[in-house]
Protein backbone atom coordinates (compact mmCIF):
# COMPACT_ATOMS: atom_id res chain seq x y z
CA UNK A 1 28.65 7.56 -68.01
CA UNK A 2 30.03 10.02 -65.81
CA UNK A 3 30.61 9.37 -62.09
CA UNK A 4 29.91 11.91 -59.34
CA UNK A 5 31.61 12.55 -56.19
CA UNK A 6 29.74 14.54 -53.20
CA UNK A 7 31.48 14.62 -49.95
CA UNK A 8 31.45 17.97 -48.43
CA UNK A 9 28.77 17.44 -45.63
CA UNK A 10 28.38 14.55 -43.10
CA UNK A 11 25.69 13.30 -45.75
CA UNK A 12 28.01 11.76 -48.95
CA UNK A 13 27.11 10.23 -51.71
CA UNK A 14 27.86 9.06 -55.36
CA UNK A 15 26.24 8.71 -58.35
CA UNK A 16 26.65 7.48 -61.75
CA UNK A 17 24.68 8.97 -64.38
CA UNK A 18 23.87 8.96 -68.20
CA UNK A 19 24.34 13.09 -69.26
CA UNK A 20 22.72 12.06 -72.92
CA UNK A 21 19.30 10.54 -70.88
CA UNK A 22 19.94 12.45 -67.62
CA UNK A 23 19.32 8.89 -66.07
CA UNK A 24 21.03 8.10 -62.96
CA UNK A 25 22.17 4.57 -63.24
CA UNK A 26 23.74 4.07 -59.74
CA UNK A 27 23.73 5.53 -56.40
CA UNK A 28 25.29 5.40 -52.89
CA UNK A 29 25.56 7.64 -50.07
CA UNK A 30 26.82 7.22 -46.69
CA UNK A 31 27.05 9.43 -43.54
CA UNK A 32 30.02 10.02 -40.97
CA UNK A 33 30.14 12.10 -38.53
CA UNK A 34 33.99 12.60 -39.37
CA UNK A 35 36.06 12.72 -43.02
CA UNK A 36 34.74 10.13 -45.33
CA UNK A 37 38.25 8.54 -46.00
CA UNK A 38 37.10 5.66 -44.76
CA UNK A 39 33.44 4.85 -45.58
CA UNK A 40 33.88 6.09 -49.11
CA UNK A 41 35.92 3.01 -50.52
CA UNK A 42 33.39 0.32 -50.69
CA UNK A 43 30.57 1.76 -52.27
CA UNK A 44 32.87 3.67 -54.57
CA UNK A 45 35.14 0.18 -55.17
CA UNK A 46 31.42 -1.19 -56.14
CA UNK A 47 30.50 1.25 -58.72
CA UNK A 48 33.59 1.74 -60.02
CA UNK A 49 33.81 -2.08 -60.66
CA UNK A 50 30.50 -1.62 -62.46
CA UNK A 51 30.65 0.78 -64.23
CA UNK A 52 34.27 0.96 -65.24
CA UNK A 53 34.27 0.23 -69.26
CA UNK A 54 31.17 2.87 -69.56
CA UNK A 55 33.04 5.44 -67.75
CA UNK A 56 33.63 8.71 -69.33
CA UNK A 57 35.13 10.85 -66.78
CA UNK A 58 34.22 12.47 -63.52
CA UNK A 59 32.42 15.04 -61.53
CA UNK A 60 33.27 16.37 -57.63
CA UNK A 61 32.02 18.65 -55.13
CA UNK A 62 34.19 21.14 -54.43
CA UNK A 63 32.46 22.40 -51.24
CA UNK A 64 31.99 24.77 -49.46
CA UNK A 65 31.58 22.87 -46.29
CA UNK A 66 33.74 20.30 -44.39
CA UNK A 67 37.44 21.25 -45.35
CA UNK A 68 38.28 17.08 -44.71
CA UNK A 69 35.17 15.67 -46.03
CA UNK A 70 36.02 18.37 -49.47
CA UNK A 71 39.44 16.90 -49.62
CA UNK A 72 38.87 13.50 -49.61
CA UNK A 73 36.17 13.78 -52.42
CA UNK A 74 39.00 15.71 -54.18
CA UNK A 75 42.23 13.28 -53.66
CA UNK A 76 39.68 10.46 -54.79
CA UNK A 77 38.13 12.04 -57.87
CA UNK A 78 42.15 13.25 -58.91
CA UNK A 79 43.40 9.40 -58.20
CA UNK A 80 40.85 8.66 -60.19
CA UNK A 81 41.42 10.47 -63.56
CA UNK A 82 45.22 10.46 -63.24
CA UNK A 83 44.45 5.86 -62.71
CA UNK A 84 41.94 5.74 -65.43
CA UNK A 85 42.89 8.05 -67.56
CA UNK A 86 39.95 10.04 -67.54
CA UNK A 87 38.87 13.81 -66.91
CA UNK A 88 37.64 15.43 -63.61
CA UNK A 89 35.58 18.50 -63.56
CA UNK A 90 35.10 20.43 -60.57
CA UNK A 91 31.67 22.30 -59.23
CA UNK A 92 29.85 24.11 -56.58
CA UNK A 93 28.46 21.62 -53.87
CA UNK A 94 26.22 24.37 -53.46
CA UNK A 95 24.84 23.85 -57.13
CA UNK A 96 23.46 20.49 -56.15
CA UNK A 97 21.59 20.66 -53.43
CA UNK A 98 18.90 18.23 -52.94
CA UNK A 99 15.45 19.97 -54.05
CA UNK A 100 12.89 20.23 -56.84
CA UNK A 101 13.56 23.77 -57.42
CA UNK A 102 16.96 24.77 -59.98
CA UNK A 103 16.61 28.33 -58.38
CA UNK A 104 17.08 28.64 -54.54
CA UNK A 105 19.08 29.52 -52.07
CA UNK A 106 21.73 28.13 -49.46
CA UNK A 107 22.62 29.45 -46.35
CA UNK A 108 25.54 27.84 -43.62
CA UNK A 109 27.75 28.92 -40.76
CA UNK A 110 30.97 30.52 -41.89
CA UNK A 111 32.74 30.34 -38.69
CA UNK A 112 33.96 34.01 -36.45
CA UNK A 113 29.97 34.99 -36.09
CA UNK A 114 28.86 35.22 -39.17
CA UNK A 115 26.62 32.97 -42.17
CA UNK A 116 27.03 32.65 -45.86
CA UNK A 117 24.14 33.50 -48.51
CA UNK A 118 24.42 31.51 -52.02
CA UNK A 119 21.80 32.21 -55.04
CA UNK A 120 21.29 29.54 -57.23
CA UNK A 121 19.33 29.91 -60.54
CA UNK A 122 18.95 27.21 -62.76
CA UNK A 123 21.37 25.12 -60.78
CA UNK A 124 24.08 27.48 -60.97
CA UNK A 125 25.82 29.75 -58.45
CA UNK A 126 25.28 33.61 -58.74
CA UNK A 127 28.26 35.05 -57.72
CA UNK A 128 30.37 34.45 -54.91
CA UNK A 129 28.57 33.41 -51.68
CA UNK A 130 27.87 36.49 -49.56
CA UNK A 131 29.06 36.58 -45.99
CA UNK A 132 27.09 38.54 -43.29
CA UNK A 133 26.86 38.93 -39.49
CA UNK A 134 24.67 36.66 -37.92
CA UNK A 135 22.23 39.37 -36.15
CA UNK A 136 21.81 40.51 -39.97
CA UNK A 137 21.09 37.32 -40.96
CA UNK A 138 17.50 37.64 -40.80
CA UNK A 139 17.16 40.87 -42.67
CA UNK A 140 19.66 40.35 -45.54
CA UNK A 141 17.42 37.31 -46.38
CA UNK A 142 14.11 39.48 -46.40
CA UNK A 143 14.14 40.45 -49.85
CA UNK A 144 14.71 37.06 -50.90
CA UNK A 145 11.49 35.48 -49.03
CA UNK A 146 9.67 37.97 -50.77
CA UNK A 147 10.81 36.40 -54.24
CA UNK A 148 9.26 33.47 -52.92
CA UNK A 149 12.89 31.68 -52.65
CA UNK A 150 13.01 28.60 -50.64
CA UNK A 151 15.91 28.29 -48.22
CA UNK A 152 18.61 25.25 -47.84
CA UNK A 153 21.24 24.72 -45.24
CA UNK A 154 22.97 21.77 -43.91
CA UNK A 155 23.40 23.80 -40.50
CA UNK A 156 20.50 22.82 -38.20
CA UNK A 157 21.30 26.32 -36.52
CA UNK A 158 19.86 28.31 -39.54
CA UNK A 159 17.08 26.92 -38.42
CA UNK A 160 17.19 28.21 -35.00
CA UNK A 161 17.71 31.33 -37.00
CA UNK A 162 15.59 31.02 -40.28
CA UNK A 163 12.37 29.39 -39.52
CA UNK A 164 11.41 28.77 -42.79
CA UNK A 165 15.12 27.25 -43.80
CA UNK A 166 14.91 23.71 -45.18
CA UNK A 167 17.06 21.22 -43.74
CA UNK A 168 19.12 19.13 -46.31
CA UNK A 169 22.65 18.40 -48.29
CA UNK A 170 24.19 18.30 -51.44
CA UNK A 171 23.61 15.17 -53.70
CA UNK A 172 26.06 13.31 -56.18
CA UNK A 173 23.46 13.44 -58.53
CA UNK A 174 23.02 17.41 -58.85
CA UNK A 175 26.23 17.91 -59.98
CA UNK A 176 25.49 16.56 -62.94
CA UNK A 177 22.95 18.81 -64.15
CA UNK A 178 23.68 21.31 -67.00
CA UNK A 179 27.01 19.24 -67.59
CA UNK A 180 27.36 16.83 -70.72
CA UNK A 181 30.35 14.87 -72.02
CA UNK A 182 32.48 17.39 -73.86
CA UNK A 183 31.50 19.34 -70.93
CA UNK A 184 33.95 16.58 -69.34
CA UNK A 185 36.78 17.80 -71.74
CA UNK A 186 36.22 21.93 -72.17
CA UNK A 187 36.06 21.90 -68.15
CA UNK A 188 38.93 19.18 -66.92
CA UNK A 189 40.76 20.67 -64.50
CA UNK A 190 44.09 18.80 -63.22
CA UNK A 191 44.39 21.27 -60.00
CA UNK A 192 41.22 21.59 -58.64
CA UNK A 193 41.37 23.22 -55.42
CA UNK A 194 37.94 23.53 -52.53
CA UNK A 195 35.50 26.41 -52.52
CA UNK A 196 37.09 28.36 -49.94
CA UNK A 197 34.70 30.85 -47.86
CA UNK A 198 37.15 32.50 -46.36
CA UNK A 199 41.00 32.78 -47.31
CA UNK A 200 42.98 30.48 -45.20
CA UNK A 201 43.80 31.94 -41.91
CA UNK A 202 47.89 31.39 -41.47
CA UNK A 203 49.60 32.82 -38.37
CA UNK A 204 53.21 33.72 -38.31
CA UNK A 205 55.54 33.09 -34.88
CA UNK A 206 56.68 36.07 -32.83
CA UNK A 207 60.06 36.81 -33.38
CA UNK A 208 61.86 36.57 -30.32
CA UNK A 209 63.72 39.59 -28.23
């Protein structure tokens, strides 16, 4: 069994699934309007409990979205695998996004005026998400309507934007898809680090006269 970890929207959940059957044995989610360093502990204390001897390693979200809610999925899949003993693989939150289609596409606010586009085919990210001014919002995702793409955001303001954008989140279960067991050992990671839209914006203090 492999457990899953999705915390990068105000909609979390986990999930504990089968990767031979593609069953999911066990799920949770929870929403906060804040980081999910609290809420996250019980239902994960329950599963974990569980679950624990069938446990095979684990699976987290590694955003983009909200930097706290990222980082708490991350500290608690890493205390995790370093406490059981037990490999963590890191993916796209925006690969497992909760929909019937495995090709689609995610949009979200990126912060300074401007949106992000993600392709997804097959469940997996094309490329790096593409970042674009809001007032070209609209006609950057023409050609994509045309395919006949559905579009996902988590932003309720894409769909002030975006008519036709579907409102919803990642899932714990998604992550799972396309990943197996050895996938568990060719893809541990022991510094995973969040999806990052932007590089981190550091100011330096003026030197003084």
């Amino acid at each position: 069994m492999i457990l899953a970890l999705e915390t990068s929207t105000r909609h979390a959940s986990l999930a504990v699934c089968d990767p031979v059957s593609e069953q999911v044995i066990a799920e949770a989610a929870f929403t906060t309007e804040r980081a999910h360093n609290a809420a996250i502990f019980g239902p994960l204390s329950s599963l974990v409990e569980q679950h624990r001897s069938s446990l095979r390693g684990f699976v987290v979200g590694l955003g983009p979205g909200s930097y706290g809610g990222v980082r708490v999925g991350l500290a608690v899949a890493n205390g995790l695998s370093v406490a059981m003993n037990l490999p963590v693989v890191g993916r796209s939150s925006l690969e497992a996004w909760e929909t019937e289609e495995e090709t689609y596409l995610v949009i979200g606010d990126a912060r300074r005026g401007s949106f992000f586009i993600a392709e997804i085919r097959d469940r997996l990210l094309q490329g790096d998400p593409i970042l674009v001014e809001e007032s070209d919002l609209p006609d950057r995702l023409a050609p994509f309507l045309d395919r006949g793409l559905k579009i996902h955001s988590s932003d309720p303001k894409a769909l002030e934007i975006i008519p036709e954008t579907c409102l919803s989140f990642p899932r714990a279960r998604f992550l799972l898809s396309n990943l197996s067991e050895e996938d568990l050992v060719t893809r541990a990671s022991t510094s995973l680090e969040p999806h990052y839209l932007r590089a981190p914006y550091i100011t330096t203090p003026k030197t003084k006269a």
